[in-house]
Protein backbone atom coordinates (compact mmCIF):
# COMPACT_ATOMS: atom_id res chain seq x y z
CA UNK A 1 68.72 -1.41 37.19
CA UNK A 2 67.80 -4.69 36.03
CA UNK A 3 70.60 -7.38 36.18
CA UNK A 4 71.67 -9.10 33.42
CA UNK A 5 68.99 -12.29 33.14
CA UNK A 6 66.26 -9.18 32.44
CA UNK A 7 68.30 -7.09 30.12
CA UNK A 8 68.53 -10.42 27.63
CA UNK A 9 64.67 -11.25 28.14
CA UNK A 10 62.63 -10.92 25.20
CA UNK A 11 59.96 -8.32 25.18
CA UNK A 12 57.06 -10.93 25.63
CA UNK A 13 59.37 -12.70 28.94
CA UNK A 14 59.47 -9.16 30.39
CA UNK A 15 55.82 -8.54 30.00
CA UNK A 16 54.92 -11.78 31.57
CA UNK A 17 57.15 -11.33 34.63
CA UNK A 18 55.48 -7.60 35.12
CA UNK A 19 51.87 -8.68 34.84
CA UNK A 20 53.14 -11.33 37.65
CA UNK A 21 53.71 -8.27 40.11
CA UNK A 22 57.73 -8.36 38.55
CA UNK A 23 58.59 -4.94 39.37
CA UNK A 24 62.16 -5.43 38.12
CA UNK A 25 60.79 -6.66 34.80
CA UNK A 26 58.75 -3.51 34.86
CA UNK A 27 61.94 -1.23 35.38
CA UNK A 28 63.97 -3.43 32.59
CA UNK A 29 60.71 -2.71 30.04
CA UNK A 30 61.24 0.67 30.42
CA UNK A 31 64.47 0.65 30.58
CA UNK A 32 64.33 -0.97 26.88
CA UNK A 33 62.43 1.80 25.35
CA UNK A 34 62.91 4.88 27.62
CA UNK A 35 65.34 5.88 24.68
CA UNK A 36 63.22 6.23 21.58
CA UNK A 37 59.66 6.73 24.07
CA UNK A 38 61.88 9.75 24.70
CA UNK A 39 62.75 10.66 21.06
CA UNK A 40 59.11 10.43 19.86
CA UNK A 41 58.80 13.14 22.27
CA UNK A 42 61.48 15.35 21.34
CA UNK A 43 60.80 14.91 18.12
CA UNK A 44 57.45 16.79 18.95
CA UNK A 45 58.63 20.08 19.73
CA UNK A 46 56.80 20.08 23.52
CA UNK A 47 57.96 22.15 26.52
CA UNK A 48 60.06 20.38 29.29
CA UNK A 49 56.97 20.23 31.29
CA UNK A 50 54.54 19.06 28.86
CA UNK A 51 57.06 16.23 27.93
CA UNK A 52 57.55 15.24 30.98
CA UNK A 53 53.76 14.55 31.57
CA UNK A 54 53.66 12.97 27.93
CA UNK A 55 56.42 10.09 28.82
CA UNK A 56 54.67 10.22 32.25
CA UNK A 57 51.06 9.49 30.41
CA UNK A 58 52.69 6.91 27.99
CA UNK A 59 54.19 5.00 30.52
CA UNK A 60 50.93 4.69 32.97
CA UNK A 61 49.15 4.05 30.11
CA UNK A 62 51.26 0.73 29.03
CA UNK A 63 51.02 -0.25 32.54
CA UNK A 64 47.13 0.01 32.30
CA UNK A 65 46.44 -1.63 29.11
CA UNK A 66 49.53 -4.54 29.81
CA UNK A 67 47.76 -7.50 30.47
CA UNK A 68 45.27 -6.86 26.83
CA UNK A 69 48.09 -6.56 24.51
CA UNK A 70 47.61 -9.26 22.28
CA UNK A 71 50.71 -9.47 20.88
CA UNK A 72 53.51 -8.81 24.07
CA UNK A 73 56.17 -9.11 21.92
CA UNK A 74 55.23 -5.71 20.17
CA UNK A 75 55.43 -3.72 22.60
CA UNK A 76 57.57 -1.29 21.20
CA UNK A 77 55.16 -0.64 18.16
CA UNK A 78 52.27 0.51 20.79
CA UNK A 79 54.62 2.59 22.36
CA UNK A 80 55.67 4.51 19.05
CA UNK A 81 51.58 5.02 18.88
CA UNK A 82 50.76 5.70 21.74
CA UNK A 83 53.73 7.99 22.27
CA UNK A 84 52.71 9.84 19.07
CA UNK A 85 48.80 10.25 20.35
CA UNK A 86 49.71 11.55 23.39
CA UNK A 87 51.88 14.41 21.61
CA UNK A 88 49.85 15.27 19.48
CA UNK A 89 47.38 15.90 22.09
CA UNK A 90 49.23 17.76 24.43
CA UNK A 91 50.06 19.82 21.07
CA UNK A 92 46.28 20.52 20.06
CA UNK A 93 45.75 21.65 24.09
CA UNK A 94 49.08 23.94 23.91
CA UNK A 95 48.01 25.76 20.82
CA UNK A 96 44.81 26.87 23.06
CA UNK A 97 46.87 28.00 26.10
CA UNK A 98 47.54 31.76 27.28
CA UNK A 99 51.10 32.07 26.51
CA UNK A 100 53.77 31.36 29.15
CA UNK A 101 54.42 34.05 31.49
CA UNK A 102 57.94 35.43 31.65
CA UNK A 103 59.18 34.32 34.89
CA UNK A 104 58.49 30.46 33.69
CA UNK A 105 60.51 30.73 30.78
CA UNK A 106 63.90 29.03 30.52
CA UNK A 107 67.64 30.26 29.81
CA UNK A 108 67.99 32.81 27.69
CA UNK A 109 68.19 32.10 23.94
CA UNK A 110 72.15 33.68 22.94
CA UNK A 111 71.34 33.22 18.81
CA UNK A 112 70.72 36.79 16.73
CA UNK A 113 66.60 36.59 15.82
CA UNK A 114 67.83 35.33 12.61
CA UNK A 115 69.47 32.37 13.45
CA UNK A 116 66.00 31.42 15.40
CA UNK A 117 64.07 32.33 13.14
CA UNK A 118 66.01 29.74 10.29
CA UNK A 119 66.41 27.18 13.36
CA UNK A 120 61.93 27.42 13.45
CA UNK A 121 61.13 27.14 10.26
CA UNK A 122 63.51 24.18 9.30
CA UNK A 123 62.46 22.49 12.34
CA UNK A 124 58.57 23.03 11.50
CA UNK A 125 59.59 21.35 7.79
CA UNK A 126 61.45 18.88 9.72
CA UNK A 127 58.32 17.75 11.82
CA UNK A 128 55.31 18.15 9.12
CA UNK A 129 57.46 16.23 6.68
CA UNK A 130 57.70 13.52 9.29
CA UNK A 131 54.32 13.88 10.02
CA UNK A 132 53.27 13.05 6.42
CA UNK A 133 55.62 9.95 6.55
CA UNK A 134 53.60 6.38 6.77
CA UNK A 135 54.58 3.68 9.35
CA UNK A 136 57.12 2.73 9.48
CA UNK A 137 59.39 5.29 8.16
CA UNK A 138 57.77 8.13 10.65
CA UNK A 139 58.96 6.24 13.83
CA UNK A 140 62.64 5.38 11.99
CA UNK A 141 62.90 9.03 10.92
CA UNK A 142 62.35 10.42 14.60
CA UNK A 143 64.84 7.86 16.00
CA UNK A 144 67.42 9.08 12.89
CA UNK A 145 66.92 12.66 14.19
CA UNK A 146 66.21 12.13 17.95
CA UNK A 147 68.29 8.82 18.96
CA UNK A 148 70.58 8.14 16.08
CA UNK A 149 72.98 5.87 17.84
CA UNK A 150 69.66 3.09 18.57
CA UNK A 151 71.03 -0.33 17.17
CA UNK A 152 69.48 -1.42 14.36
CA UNK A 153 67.83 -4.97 16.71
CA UNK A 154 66.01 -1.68 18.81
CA UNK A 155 64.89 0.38 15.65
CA UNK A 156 63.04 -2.45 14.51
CA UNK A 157 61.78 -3.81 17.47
CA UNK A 158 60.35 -0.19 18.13
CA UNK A 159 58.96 0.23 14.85
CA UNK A 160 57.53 -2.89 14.15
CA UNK A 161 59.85 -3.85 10.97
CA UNK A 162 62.87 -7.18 10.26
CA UNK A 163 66.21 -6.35 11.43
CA UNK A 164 67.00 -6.62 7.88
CA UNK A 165 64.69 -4.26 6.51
CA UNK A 166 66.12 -1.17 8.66
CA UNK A 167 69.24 -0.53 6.83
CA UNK A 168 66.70 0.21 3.64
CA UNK A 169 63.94 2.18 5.75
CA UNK A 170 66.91 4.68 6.91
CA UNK A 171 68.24 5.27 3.41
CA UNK A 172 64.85 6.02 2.39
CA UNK A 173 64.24 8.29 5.20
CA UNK A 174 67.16 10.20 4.93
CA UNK A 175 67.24 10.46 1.39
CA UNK A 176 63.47 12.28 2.04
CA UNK A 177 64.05 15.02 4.48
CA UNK A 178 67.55 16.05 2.63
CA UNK A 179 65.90 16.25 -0.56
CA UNK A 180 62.99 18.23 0.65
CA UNK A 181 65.18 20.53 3.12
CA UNK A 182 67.60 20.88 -0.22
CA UNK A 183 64.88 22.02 -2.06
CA UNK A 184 63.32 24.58 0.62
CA UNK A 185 66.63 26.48 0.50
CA UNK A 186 68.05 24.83 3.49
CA UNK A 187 71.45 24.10 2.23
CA UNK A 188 73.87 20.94 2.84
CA UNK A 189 70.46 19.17 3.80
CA UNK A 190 69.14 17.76 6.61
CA UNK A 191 69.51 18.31 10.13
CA UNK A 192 71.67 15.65 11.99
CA UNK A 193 70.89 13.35 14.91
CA UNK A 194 70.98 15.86 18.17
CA UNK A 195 72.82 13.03 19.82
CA UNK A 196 70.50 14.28 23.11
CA UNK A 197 69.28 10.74 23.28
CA UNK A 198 72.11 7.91 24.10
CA UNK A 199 71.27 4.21 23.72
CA UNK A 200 70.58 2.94 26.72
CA UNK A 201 68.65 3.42 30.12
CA UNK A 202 66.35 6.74 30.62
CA UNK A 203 68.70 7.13 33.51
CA UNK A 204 71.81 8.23 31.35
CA UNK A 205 70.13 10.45 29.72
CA UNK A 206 71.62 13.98 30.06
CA UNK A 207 69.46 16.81 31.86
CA UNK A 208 66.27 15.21 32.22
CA UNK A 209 67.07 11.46 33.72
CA UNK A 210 66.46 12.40 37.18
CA UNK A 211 63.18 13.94 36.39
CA UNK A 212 61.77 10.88 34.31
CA UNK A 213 63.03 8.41 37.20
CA UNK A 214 60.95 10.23 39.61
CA UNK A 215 57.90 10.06 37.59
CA UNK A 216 58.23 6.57 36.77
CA UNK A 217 54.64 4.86 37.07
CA UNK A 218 54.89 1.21 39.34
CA UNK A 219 54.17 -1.79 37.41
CA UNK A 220 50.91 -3.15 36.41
CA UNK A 221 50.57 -5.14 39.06
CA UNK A 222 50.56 -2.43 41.69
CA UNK A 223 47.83 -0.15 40.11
């Protein structure tokens, strides 16, 4: 973990100590977005394995393309991108797949057919209405859903907006999916954070963490 001088970097410090073969600046910049790199996932619907190699992809990828950022400190902006391109391709490639056979499928699913069937469709209206949102409000309304706990500083380092303009960007998302889960039927509106994704490092987060520390790419400078 990366001690305190590296957690209270900026963004631009961290990526100039990683493209200088820093590979505990390269642990601390992933610490610093692991959490919502990791909701932009969720928020996609993928199976454990395909978003494992999505985070996996995201993160080699930022490690390949470091040192031509133009802009360091906006990092987390090419992550939400990036993050978002890579789901949406594993997505397209999915839909062509054979389905799963039996034996690879997980624990078995203890809700009556009903209750996934409701659970489907709200969270297919949950993810085209995000899908139609513009920048910013699509990467604020997967963290509201997927990491609602992020501190407003992160949420708008992540999504490219002013601390002071996240407070507004939330109402307005929020306001948007309740209204158009209210009017589809879907009662008491819509669906709260899952709380699966805690502030902090990708190590803490429950279920997965060891999996994601494993696949960690090395820095940029060890390509």
């Amino acid at each position: 973990m990366a001690d305190q001088s590296y957690a209270e970097a900026s963004t631009g410090e961290l990526v100039k100590r990683a493209l200088s073969d820093d590979e505990t600046a390269w642990e601390a910049l992933i610490d610093r977005f692991a959490v919502r790199v990791h909701a932009v996932v969720r928020s996609y619907g993928l199976s454990p394995h395909d978003a494992q190699d999505a985070e996996q992809t995201v993160w080699s990828n930022l490690a390949e393309h470091l040192s031509r950022l133009r802009t360091p400190d906006r990092v987390g902006p090419w992550l939400a991108t990036a993050t978002q391109r890579e789901c949406g391709r594993i997505r397209r490639l999915a839909r062509r797949a054979p389905p799963a056979e039996p034996e690879w499928l997980h624990a078995v699913d203890r809700r009556s057919p009903e209750e996934i069937t409701v659970a489907a469709e709200r969270d297919s209206l949950v993810r085209r209405a995000i899908a139609a949102l513009a920048e910013p409000d699509r990467t604020v309304a997967v963290l509201e859903l997927h990491a609602p706990r992020s501190p407003a500083p992160d949420v708008a380092e992540f999504a490219g907006l002013r601390q002071a303009e996240v407070p507004a960007v939330r109402r307005r998302v929020r306001r948007r999916l309740q209204r158009l889960l209210t009017e589809q039927g879907y009662g008491a509106g819509a669906p709260r954070g899952d709380g699966g994704a805690e502030e902090g490092s990708a190590r803490t987060d429950p279920g997965d963490g060891r999996e994601r520390d494993r696949a960690r790419p090395a820095g940029p400078g060890r390509r």
